[in-house]
N, C-alpha and C. Protein backbone atom coordinates (compact mmCIF):
# COMPACT_ATOMS: atom_id res chain seq x y z
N UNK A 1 -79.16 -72.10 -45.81
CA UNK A 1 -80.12 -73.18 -45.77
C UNK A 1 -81.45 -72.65 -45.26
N UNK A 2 -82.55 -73.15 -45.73
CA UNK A 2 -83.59 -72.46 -45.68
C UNK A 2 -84.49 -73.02 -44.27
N UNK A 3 -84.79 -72.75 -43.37
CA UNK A 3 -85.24 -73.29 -41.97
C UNK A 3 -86.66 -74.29 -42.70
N UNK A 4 -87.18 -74.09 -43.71
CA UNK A 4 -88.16 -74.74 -44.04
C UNK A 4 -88.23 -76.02 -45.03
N UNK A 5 -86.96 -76.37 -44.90
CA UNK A 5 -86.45 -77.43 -45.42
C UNK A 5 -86.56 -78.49 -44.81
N UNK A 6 -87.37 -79.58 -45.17
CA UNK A 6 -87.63 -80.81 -45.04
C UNK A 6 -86.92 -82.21 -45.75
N UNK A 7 -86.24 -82.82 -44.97
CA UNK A 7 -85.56 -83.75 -45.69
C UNK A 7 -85.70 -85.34 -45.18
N UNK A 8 -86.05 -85.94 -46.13
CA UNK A 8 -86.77 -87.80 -45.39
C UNK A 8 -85.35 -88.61 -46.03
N UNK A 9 -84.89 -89.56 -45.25
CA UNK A 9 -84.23 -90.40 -45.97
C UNK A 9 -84.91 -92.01 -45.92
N UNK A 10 -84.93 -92.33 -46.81
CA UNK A 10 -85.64 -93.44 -46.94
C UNK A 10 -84.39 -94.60 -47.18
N UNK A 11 -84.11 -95.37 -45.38
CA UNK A 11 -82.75 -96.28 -45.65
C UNK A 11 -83.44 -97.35 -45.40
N UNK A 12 -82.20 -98.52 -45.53
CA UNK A 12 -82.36 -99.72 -44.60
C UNK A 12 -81.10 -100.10 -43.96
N UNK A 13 -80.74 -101.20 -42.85
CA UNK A 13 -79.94 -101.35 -42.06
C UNK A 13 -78.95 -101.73 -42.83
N UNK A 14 -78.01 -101.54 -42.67
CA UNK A 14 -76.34 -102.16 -43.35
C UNK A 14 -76.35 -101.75 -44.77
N UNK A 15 -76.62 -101.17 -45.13
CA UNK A 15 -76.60 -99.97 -46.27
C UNK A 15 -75.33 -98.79 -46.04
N UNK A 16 -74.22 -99.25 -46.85
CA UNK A 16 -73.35 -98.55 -46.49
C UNK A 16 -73.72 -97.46 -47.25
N UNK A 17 -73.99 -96.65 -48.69
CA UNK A 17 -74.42 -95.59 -49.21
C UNK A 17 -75.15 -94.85 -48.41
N UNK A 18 -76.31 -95.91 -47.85
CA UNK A 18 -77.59 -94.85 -47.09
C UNK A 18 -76.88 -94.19 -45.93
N UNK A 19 -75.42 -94.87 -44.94
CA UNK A 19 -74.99 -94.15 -43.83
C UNK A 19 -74.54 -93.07 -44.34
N UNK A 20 -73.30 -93.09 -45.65
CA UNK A 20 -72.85 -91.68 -46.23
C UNK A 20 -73.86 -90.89 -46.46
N UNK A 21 -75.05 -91.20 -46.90
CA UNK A 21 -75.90 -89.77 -47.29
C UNK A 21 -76.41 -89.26 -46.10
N UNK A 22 -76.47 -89.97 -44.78
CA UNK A 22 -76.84 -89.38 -43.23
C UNK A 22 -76.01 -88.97 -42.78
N UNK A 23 -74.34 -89.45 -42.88
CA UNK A 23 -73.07 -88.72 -42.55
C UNK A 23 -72.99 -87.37 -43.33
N UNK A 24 -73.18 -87.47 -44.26
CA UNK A 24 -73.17 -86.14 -45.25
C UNK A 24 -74.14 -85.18 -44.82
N UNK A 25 -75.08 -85.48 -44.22
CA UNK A 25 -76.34 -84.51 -43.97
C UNK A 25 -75.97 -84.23 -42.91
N UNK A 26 -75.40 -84.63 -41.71
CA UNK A 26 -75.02 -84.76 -40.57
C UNK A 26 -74.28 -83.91 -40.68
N UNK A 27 -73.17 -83.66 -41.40
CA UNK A 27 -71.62 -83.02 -41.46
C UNK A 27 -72.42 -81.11 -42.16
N UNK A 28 -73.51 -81.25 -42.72
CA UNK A 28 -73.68 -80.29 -43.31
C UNK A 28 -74.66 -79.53 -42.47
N UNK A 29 -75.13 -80.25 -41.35
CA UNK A 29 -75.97 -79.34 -40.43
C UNK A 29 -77.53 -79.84 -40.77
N UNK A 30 -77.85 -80.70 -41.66
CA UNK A 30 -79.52 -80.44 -42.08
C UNK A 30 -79.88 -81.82 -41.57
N UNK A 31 -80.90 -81.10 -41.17
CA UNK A 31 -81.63 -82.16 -39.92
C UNK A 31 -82.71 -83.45 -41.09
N UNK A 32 -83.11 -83.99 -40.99
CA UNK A 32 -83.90 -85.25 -41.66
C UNK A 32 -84.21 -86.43 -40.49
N UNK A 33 -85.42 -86.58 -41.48
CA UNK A 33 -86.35 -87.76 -40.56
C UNK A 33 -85.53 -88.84 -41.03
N UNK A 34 -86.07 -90.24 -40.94
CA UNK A 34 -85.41 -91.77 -41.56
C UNK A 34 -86.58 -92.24 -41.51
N UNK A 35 -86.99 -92.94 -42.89
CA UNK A 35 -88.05 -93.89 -42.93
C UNK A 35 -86.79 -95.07 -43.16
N UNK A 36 -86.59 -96.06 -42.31
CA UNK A 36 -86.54 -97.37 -42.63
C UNK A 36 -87.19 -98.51 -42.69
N UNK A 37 -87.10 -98.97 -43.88
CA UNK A 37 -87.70 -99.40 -44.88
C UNK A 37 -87.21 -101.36 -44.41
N UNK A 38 -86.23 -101.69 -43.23
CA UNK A 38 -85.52 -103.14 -43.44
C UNK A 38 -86.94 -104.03 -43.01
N UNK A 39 -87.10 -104.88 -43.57
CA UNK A 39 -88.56 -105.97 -43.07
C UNK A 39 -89.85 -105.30 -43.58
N UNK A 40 -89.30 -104.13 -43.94
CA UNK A 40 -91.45 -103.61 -44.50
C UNK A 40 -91.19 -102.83 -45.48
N UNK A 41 -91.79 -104.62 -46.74
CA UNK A 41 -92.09 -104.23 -47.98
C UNK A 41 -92.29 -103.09 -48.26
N UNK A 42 -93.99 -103.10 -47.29
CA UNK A 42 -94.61 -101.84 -47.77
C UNK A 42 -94.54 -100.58 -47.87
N UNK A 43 -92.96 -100.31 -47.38
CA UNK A 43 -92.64 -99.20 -47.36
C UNK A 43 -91.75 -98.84 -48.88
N UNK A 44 -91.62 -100.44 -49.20
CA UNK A 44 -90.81 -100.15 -50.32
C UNK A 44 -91.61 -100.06 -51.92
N UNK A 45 -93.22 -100.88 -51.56
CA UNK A 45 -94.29 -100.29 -52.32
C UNK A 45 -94.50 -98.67 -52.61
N UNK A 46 -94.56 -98.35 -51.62
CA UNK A 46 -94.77 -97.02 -51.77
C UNK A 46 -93.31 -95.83 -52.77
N UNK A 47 -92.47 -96.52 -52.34
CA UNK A 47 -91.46 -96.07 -53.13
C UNK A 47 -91.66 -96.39 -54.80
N UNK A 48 -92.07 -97.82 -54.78
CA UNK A 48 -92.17 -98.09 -56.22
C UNK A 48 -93.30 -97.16 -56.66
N UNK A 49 -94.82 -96.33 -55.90
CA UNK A 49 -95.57 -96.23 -56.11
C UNK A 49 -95.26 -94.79 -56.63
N UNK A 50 -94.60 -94.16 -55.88
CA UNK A 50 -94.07 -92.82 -56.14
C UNK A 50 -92.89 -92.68 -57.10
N UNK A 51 -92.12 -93.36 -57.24
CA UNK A 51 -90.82 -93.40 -58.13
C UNK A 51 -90.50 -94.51 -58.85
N UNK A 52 -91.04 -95.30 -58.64
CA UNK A 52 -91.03 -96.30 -59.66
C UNK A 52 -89.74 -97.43 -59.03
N UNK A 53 -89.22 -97.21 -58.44
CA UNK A 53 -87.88 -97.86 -57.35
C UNK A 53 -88.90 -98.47 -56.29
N UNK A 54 -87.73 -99.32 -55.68
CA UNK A 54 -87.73 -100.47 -54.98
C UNK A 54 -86.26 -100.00 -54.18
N UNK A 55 -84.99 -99.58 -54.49
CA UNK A 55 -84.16 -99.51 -53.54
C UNK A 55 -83.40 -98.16 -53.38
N UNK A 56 -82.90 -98.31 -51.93
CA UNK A 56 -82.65 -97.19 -51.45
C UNK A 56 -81.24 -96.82 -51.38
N UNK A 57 -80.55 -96.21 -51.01
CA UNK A 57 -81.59 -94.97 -50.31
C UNK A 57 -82.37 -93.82 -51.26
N UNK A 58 -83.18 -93.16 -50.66
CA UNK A 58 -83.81 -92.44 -51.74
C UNK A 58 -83.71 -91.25 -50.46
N UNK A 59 -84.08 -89.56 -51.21
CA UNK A 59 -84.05 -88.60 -50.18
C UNK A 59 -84.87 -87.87 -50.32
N UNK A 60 -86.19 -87.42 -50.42
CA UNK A 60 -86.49 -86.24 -50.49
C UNK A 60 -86.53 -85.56 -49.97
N UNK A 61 -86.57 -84.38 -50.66
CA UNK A 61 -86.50 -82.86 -50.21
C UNK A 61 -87.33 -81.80 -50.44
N UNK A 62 -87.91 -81.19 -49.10
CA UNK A 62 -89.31 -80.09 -49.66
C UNK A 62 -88.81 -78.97 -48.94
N UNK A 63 -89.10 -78.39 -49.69
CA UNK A 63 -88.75 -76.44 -49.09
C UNK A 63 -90.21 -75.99 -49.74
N UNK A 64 -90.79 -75.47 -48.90
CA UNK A 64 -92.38 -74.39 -49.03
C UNK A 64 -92.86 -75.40 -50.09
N UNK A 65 -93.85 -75.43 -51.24
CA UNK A 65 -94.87 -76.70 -52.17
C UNK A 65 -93.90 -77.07 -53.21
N UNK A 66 -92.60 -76.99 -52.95
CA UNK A 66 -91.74 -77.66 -54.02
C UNK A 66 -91.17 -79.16 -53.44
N UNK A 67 -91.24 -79.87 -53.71
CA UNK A 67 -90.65 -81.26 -53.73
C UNK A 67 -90.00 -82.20 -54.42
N UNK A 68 -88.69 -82.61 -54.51
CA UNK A 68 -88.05 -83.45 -55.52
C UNK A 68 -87.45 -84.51 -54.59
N UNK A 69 -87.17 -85.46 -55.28
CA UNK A 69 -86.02 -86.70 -54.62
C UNK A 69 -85.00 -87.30 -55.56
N UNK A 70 -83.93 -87.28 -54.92
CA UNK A 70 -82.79 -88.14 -55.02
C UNK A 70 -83.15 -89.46 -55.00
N UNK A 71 -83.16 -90.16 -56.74
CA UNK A 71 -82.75 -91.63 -56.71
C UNK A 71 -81.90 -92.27 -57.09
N UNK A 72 -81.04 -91.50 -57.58
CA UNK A 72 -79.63 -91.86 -58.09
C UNK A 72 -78.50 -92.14 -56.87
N UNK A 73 -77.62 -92.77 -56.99
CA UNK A 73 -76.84 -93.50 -56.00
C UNK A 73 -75.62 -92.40 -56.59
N UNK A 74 -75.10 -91.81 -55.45
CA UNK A 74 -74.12 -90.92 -55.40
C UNK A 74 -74.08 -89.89 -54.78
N UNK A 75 -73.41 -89.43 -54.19
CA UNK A 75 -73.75 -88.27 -53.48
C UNK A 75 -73.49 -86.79 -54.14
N UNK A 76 -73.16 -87.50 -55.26
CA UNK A 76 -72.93 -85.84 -55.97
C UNK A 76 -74.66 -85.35 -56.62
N UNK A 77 -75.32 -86.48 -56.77
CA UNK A 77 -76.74 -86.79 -56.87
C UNK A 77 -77.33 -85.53 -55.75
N UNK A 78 -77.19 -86.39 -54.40
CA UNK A 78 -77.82 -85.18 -53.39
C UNK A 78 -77.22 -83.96 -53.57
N UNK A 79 -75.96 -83.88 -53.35
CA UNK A 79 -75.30 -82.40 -53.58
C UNK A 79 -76.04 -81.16 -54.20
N UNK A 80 -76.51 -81.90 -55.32
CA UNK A 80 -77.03 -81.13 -56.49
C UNK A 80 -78.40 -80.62 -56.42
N UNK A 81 -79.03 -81.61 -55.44
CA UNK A 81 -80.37 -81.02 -55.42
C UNK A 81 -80.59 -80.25 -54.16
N UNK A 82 -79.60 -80.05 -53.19
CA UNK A 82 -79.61 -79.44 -52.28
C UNK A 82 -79.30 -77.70 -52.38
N UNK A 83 -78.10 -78.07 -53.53
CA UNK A 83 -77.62 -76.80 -54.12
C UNK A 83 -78.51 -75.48 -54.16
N UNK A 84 -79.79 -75.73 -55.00
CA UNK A 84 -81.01 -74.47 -54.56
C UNK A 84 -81.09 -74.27 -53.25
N UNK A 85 -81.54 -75.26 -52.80
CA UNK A 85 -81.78 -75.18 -50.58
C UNK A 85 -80.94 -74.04 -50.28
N UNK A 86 -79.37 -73.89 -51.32
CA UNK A 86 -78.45 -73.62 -50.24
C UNK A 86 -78.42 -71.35 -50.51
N UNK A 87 -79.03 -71.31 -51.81
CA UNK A 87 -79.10 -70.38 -52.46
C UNK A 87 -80.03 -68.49 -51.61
């Protein structure tokens, strides 16, 4: 895992998916911020603004000027984009 790996999860409260993808990150060692998003829209504007979504969880991930996110619901979703990170 690359020390310059940056990872945001973008949840809200009682979101059982959004806990597995923090349990999963948790279990795998990689540290991440949490934007929660419960009571402010505008956080979920910005999601629509960037991805075109409205719900979460969403994850991105930056290592050195590369950046992608997870909006697909699954964790084989994250898995996959972590997979380079792990290389």
């Amino acid at each position: 895992m690359s020390q310059n790996l940056s990872v945001v999860v973008w949840s809200k409260q009682g979101c059982s998916y959004c806990n597995e993808v923090k349990e999963y990150l948790t279990e795998q060692n990689i540290d991440y911020k949490t934007v929660d998003v419960t009571n402010h829209d505008e956080f979920r504007d910005i999601l629509d603004t960037k991805y075109g979504i409205r719900h979460v969880p969403v994850v991105e991930i930056g290592e050195g000027n590369v950046y992608r996110a997870v909006t697909e619901v699954g964790l084989e979703h994250l898995k996959a984009a972590l997979q380079p990170a792990h290389v």
